[in-house]
C-alpha atoms as a PDB file:
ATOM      1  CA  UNK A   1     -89.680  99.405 -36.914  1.00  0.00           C
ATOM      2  CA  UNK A   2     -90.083  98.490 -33.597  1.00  0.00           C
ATOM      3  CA  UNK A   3     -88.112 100.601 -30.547  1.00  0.00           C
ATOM      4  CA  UNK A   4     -85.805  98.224 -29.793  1.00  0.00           C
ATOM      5  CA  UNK A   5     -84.089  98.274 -32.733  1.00  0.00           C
ATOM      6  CA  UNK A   6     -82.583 101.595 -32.390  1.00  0.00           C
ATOM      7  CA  UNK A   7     -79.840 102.882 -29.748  1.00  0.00           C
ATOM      8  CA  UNK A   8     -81.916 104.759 -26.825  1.00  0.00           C
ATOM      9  CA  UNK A   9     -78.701 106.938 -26.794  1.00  0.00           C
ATOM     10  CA  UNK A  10     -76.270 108.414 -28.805  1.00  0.00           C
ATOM     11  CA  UNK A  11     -73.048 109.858 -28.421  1.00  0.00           C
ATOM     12  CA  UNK A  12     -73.228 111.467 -31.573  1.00  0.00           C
ATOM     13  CA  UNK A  13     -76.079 111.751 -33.963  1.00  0.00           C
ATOM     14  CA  UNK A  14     -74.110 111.353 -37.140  1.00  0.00           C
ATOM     15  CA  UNK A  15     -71.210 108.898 -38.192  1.00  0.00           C
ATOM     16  CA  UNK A  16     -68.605 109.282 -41.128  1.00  0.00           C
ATOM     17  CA  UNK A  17     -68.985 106.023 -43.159  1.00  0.00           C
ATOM     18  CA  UNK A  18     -65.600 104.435 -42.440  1.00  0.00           C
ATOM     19  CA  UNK A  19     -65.158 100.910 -43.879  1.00  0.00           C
ATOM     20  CA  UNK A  20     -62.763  98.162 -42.191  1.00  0.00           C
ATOM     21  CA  UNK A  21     -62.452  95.444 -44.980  1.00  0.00           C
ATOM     22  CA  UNK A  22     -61.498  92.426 -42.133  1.00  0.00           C
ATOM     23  CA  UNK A  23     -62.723  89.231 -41.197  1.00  0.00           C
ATOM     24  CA  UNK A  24     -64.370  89.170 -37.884  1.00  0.00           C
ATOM     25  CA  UNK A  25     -62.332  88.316 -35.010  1.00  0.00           C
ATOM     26  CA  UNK A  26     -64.817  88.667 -32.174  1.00  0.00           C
ATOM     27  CA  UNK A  27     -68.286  86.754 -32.464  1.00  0.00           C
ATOM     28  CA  UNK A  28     -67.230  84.651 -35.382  1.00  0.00           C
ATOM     29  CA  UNK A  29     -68.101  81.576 -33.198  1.00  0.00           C
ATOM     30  CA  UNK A  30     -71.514  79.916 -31.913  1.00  0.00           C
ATOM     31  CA  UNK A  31     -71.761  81.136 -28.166  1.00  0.00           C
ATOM     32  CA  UNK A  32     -75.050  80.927 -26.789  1.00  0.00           C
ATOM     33  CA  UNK A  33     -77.245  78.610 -28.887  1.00  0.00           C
ATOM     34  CA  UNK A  34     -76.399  75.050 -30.571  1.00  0.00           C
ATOM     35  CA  UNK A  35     -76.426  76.925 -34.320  1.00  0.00           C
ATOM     36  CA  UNK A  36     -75.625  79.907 -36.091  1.00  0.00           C
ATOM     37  CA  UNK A  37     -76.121  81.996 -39.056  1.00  0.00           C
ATOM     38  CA  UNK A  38     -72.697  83.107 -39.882  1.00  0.00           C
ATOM     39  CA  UNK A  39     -71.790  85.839 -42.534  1.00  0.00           C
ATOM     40  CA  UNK A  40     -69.348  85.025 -45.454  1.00  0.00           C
ATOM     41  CA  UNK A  41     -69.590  88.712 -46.895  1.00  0.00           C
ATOM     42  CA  UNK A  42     -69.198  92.314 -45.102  1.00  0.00           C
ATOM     43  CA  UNK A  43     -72.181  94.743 -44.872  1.00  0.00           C
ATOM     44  CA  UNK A  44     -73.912  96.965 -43.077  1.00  0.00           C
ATOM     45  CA  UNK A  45     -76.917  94.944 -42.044  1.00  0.00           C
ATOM     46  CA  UNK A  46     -80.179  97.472 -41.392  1.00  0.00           C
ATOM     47  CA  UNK A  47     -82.376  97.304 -38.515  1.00  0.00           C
ATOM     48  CA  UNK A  48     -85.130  96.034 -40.814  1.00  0.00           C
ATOM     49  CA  UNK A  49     -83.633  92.803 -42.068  1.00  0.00           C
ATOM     50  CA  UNK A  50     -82.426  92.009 -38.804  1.00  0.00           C
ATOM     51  CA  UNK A  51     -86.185  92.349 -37.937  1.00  0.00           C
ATOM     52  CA  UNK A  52     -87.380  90.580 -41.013  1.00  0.00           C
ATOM     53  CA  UNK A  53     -85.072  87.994 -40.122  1.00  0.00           C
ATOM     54  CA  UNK A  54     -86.580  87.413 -36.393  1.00  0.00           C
ATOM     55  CA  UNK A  55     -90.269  87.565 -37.273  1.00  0.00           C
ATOM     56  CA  UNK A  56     -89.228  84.485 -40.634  1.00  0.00           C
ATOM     57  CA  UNK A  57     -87.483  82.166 -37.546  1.00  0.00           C
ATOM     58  CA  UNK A  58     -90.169  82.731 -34.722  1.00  0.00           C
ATOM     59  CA  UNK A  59     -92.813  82.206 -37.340  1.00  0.00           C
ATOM     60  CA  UNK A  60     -91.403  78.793 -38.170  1.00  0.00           C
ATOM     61  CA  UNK A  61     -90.426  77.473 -34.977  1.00  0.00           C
ATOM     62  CA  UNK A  62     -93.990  78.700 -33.382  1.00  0.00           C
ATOM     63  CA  UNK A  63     -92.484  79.136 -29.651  1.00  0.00           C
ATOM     64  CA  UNK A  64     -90.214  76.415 -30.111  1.00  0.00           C
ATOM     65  CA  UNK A  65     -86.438  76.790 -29.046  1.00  0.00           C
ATOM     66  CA  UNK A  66     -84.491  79.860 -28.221  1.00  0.00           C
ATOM     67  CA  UNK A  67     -83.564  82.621 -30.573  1.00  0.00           C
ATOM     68  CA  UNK A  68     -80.206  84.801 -29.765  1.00  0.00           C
ATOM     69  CA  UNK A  69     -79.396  87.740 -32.169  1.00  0.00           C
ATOM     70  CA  UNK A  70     -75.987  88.431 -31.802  1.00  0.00           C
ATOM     71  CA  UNK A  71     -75.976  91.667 -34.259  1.00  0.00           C
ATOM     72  CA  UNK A  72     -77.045  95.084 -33.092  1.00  0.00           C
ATOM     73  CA  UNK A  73     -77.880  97.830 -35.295  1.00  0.00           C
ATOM     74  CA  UNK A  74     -75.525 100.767 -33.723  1.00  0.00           C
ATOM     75  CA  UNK A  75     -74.303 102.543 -36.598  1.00  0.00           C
ATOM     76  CA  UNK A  76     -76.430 105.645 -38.785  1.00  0.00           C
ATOM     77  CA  UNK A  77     -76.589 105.859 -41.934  1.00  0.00           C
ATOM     78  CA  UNK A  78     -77.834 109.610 -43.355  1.00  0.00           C
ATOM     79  CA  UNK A  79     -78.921 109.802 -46.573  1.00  0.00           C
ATOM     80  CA  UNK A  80     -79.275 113.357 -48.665  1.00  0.00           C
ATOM     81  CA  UNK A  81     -83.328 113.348 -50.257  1.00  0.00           C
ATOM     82  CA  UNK A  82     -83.547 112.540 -54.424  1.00  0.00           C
ATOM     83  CA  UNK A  83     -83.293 115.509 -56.616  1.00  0.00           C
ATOM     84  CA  UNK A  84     -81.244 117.514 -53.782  1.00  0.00           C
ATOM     85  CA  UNK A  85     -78.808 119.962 -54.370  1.00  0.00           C
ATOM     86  CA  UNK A  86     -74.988 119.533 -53.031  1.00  0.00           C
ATOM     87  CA  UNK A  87     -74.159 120.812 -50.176  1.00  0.00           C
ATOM     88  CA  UNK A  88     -76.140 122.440 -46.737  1.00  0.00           C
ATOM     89  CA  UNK A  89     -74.464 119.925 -44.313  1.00  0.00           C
ATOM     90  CA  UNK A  90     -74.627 116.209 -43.675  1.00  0.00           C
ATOM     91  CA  UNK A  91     -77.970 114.919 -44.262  1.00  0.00           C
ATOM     92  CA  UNK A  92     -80.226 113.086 -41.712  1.00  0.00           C
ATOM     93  CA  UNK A  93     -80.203 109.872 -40.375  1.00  0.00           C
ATOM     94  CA  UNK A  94     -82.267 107.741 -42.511  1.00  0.00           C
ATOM     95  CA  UNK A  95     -81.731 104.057 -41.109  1.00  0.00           C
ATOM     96  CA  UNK A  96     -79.410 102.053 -38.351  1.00  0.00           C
ATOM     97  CA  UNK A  97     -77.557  99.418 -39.389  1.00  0.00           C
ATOM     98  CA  UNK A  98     -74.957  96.984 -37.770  1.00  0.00           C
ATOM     99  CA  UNK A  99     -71.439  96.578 -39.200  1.00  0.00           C
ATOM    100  CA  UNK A 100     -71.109  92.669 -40.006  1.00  0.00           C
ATOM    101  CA  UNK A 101     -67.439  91.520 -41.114  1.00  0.00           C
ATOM    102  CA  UNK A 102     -67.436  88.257 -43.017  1.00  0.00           C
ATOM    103  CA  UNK A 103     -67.599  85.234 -40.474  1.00  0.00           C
ATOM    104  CA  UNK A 104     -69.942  87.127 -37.934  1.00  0.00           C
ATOM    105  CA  UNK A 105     -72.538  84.911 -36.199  1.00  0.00           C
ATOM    106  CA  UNK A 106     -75.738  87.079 -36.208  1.00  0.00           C
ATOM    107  CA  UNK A 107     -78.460  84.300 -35.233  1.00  0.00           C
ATOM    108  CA  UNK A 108     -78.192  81.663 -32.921  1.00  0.00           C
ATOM    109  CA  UNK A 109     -80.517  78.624 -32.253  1.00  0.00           C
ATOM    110  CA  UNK A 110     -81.091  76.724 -29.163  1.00  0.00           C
ATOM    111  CA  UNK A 111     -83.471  74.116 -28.021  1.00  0.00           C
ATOM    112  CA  UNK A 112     -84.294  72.636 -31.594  1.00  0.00           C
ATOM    113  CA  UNK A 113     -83.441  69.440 -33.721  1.00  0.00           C
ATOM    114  CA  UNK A 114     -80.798  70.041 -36.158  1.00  0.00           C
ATOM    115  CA  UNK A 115     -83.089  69.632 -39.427  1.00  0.00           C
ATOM    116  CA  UNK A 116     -86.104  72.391 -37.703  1.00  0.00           C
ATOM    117  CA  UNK A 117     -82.513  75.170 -36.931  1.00  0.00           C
ATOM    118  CA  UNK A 118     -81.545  74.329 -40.679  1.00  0.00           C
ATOM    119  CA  UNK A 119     -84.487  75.062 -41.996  1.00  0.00           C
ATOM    120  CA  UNK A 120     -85.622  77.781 -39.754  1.00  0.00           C
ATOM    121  CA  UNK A 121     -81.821  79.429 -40.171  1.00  0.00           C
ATOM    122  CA  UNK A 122     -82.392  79.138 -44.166  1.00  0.00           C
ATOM    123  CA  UNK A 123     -85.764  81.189 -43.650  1.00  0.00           C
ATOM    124  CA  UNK A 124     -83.760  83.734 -41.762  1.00  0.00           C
ATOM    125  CA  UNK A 125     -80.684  83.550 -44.282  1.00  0.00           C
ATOM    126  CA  UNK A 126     -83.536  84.406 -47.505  1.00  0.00           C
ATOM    127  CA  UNK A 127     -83.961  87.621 -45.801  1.00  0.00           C
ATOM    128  CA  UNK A 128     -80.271  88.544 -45.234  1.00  0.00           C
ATOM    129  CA  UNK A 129     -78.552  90.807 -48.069  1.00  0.00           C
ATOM    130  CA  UNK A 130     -74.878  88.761 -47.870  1.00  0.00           C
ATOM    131  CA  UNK A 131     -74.416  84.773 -48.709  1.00  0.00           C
ATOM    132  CA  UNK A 132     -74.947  82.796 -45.220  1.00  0.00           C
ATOM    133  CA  UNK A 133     -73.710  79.269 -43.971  1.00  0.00           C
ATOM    134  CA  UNK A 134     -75.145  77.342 -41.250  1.00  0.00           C
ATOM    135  CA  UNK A 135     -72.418  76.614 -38.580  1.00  0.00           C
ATOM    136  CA  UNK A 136     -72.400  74.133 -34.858  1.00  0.00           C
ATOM    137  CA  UNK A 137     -71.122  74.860 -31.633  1.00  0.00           C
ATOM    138  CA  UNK A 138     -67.957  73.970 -31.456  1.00  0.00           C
ATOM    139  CA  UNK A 139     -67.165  71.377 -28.493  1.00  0.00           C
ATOM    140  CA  UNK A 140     -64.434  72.700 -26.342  1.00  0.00           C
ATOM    141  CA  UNK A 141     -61.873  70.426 -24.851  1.00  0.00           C
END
């Protein structure tokens, strides 16, 4: 996993789990790019599919375009090891992942045709663990 997937600093090591069942109300719109990936489901997104995600669209476009990534993975997720007896405190963090509430944009697309974003956003939407849809920029007035 590469280093900048992961917080240089922490507040505090460990989180509770805390889940907010809402739809997104900041970054559920296309801000930097001309498309996004937007989220129909909830989840905590890890740090690796985020990654898996980047190398699938950079590998199709080959340098082509701009690619924003609009999720960051800030929260930790501990995890107790199998066959472990209850209790002796929380357990250690085993992955980051980013909180995504259904209509989140995570990936962005800029400086491509539409058909070379919609396929190179499907690529990246394979490797995502919620249902995707391809959205536009919306022109302001």
């Amino acid at each position: 996993m590469p280093p900048y997937k992961i917080p240089k600093r922490v507040k505090h090591r460990k989180e509770f789990r805390r889940v907010r069942d809402r739809k997104a109300t900041k970054g559920n719109y296309v801000a930097f790019g001309d498309y996004g990936l937007q989220a129909l489901e909830g989840c905590w997104l890890k740090s690796n599919c985020i990654e898996s995600g980047r190398v699938a669209a950079q590998h199709y476009l080959k340098r082509e375009g701009k690619l924003f990534i609009r999720v960051f993975p800030d929260k930790p997720v501990s995890k107790k090891p199998l066959e472990t007896r209850m209790g002796k405190g929380k357990a250690d963090v085993d992955y980051w992942a980013a909180r995504v509430k259904p209509g989140t944009v995570m990936f962005e697309l800029a400086g491509v045709s539409e058909d070379k974003a919609k396929a190179a956003l499907h690529r990246v939407a394979m490797k995502m663990p919620v249902r995707c849809r391809l959205v536009h920029r919306r022109v302001s007035v």
